[in-house]
Protein backbone atom coordinates (compact mmCIF):
# COMPACT_ATOMS: atom_id res chain seq x y z
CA UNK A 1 38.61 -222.35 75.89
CA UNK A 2 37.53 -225.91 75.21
CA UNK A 3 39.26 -227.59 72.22
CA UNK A 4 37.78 -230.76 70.12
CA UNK A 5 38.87 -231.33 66.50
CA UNK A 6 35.16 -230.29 64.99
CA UNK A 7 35.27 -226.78 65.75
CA UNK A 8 39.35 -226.04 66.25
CA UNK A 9 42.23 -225.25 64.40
CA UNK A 10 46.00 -224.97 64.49
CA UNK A 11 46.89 -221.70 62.55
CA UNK A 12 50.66 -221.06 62.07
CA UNK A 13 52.25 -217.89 60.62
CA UNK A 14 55.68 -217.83 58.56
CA UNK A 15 57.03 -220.95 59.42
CA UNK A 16 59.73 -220.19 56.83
CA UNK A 17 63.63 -220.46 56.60
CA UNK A 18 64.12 -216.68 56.35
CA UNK A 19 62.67 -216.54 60.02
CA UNK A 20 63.56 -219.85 61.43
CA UNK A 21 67.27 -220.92 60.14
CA UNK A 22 70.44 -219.68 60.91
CA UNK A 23 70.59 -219.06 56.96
CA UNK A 24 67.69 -217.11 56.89
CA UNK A 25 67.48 -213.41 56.19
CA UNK A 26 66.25 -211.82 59.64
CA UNK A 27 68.35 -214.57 61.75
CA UNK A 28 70.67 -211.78 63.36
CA UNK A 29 66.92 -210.18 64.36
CA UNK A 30 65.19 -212.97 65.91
CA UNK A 31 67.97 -216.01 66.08
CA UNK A 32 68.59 -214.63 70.06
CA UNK A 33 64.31 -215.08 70.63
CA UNK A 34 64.03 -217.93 68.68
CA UNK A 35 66.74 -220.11 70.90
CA UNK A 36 65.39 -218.77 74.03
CA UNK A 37 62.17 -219.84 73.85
CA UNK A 38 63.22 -222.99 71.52
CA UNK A 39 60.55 -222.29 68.61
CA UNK A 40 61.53 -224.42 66.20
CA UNK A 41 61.31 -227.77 68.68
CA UNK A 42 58.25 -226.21 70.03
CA UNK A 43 56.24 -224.84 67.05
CA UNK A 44 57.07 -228.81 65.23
CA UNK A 45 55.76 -230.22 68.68
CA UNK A 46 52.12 -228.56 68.13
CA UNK A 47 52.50 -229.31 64.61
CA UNK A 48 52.59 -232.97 65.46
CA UNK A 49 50.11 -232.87 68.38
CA UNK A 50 47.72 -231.02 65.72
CA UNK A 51 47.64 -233.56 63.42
CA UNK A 52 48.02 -236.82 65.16
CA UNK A 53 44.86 -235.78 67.07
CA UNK A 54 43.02 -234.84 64.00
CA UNK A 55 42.96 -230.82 64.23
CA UNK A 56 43.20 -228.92 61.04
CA UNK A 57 46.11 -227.34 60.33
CA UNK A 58 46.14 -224.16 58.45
CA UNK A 59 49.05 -222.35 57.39
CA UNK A 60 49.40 -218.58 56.50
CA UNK A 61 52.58 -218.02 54.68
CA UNK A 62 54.50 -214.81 53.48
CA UNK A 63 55.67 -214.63 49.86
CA UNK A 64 56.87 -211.56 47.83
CA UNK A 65 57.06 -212.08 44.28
CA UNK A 66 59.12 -209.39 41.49
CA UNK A 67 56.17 -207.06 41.10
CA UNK A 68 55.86 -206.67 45.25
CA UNK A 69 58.87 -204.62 44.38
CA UNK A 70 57.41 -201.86 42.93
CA UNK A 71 55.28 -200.85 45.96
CA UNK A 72 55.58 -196.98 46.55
CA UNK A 73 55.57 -196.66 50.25
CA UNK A 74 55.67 -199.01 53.16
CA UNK A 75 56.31 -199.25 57.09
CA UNK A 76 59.66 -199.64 58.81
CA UNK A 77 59.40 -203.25 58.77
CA UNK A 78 57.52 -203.78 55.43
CA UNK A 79 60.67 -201.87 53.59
CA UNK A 80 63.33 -203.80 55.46
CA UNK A 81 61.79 -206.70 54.20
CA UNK A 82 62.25 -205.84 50.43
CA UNK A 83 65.68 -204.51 51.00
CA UNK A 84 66.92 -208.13 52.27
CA UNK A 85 65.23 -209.75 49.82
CA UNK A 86 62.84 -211.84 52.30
CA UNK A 87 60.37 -215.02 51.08
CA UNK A 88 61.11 -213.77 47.66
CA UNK A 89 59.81 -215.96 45.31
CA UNK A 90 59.97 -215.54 41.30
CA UNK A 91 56.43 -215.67 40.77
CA UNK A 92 53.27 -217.00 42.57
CA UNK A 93 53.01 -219.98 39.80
CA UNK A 94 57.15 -220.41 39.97
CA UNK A 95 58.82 -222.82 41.62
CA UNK A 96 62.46 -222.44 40.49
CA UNK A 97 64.73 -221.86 43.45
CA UNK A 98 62.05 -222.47 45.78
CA UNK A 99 63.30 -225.93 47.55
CA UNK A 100 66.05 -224.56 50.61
CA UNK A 101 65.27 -220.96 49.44
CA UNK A 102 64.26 -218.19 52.37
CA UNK A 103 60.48 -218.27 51.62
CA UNK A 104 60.50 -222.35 51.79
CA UNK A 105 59.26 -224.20 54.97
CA UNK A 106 61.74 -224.96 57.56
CA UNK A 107 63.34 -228.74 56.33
CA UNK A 108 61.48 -230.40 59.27
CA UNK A 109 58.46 -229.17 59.36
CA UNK A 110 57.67 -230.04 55.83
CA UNK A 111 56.23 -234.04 56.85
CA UNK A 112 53.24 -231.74 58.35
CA UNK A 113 52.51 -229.36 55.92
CA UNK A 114 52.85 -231.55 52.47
CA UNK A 115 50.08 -233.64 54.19
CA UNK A 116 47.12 -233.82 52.04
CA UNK A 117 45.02 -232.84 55.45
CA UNK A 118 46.94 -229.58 55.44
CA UNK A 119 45.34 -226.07 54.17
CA UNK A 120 48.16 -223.64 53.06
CA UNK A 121 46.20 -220.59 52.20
CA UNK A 122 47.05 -217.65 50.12
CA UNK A 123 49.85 -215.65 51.24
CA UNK A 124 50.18 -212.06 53.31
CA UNK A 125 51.42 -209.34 51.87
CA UNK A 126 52.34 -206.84 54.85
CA UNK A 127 51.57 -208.48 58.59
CA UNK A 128 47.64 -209.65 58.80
CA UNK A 129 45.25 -212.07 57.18
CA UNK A 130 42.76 -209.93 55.85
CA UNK A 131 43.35 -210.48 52.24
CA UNK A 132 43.91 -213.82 51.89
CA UNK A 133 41.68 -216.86 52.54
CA UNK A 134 42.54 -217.71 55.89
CA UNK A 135 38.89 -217.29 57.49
CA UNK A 136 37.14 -218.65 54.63
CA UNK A 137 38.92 -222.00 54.74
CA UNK A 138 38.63 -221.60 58.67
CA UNK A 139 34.65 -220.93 58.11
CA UNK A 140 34.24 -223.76 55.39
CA UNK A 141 35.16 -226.25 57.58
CA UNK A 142 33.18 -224.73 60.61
CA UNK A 143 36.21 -223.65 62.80
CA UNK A 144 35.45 -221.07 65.13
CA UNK A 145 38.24 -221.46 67.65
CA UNK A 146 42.13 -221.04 66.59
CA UNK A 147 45.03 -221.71 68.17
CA UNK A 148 47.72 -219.16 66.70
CA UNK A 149 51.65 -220.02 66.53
CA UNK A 150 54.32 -218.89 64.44
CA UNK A 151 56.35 -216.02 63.16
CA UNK A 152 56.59 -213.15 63.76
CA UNK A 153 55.39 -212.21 67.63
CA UNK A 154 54.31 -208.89 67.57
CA UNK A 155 54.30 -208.41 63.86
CA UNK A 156 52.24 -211.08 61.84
CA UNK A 157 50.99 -213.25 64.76
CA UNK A 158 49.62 -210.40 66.46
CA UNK A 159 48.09 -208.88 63.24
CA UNK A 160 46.36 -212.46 62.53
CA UNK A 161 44.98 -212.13 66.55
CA UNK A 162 43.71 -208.89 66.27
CA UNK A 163 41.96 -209.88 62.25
CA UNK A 164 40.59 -213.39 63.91
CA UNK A 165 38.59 -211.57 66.92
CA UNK A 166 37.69 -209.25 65.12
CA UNK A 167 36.07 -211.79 62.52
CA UNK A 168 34.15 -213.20 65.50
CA UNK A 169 36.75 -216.16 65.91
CA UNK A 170 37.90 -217.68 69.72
CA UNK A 171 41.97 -217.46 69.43
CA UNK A 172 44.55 -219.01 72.22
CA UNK A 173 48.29 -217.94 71.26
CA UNK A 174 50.93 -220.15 72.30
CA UNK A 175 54.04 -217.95 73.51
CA UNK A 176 56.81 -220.03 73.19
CA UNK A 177 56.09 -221.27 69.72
CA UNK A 178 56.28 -217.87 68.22
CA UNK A 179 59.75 -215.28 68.68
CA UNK A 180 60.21 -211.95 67.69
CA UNK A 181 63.23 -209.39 66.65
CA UNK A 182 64.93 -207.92 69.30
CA UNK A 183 66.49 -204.26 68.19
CA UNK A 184 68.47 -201.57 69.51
CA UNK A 185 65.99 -198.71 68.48
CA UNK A 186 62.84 -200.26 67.66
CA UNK A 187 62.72 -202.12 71.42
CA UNK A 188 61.92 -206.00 71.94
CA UNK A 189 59.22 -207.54 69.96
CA UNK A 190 58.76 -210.40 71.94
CA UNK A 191 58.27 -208.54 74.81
CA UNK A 192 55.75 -205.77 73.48
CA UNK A 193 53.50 -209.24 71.77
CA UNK A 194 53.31 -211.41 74.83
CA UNK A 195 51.50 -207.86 76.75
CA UNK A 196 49.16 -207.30 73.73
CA UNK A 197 48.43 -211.03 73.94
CA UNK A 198 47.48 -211.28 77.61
CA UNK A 199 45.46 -208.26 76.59
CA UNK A 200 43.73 -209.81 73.53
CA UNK A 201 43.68 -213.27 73.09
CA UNK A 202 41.07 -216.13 75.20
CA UNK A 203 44.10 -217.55 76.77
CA UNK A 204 47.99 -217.69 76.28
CA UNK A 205 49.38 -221.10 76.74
CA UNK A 206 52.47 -222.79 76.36
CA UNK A 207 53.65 -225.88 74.43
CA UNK A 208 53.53 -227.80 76.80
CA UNK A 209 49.80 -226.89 77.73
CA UNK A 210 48.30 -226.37 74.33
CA UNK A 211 49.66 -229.90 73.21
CA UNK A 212 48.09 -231.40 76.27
CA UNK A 213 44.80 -229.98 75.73
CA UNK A 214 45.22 -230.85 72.12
């Protein structure tokens, strides 16, 4: 893949507290995967590359607000979410508690996205993009090629892959600026995303790679 800022964009998943602090919500999950492949240095890295080269930077957040609650069935994942209470927010036009809370960005990270350049779309409700406005905004501004970062591996980063091909986008995934949970039952995340995204995506790079071509 061949990037230039015309037709390319830096889309990152969840790049919230409740997946990327030591406060947040999942941190006994994915705090062992996030250290080990140093995400949070790593995903602010491409943030910064993204913009000081003049690439868009789209963000795809995860928000649950009170009604979200009343949802009658769910996967394993989508229910354990709602039992711990994860990017709860009280309403999508509500801001009280929002500033250090779970759903908020990670503190450093938040120079990039309050920039006026950057597109935070409508949130996710379960894992993919495909009811929010992520490829609109991507198609308004004539991006075709993405490269994908973020939270979580195999759960929303995967599901925004798989949605983006599918949708006729080019998509590189950087490895090391994403993590994953790692469970006892359910198996490592990290591990089962980085196969399906050799399998799937145009190319898998790391930092260190994507900000160079960047």
């Amino acid at each position: 893949m061949h990037f230039t800022p015309a037709d390319t964009a830096l889309v990152v998943t969840d790049p919230q507290n409740d997946f990327l602090s030591p406060e947040g919500v999942t941190w006994e999950l994915v705090g062992a995967s996030v250290q080990e492949n140093n995400t949070v240095e790593n995903l602010g890295r491409l943030l910064r590359a993204a913009l000081d080269s003049g690439y868009g930077v789209f963000v795809s957040p995860h928000y649950y607000y009170p009604y979200d609650r009343e949802w009658q069935f769910g996967g394993t994942l989508e229910q354990k979410m709602h039992e711990i209470s994860m990017f709860e927010r009280r309403g999508p036009l509500d801001l009280a508690g929002f500033e250090g809370s779970g759903a908020d960005w990670l503190a450093e990270y938040k120079p990039v996205f309050e920039d006026e350049r950057t597109v935070v779309c409508s949130p996710h409700k379960v894992y993919g993009p495909q009811n929010t406005d992520l490829a609109l905004q991507l198609r308004k501004r004539g991006v075709d090629k993405v490269v994908l970062a973020g939270m979580s591996a195999n759960l929303c980063v995967e599901s925004h892959l798989r949605d983006l091909l599918e949708r006729g986008f080019e998509v590189a995934v950087v490895s090391d600026a994403t993590a994953a949970a790692r469970h006892p039952e359910l198996g490592d995340g990290m591990a089962a995303a980085v196969t399906n995204f050799r399998y799937l995506a145009g190319e898998v790079l790391s930092t260190d790679e994507a900000v160079r071509r960047l």
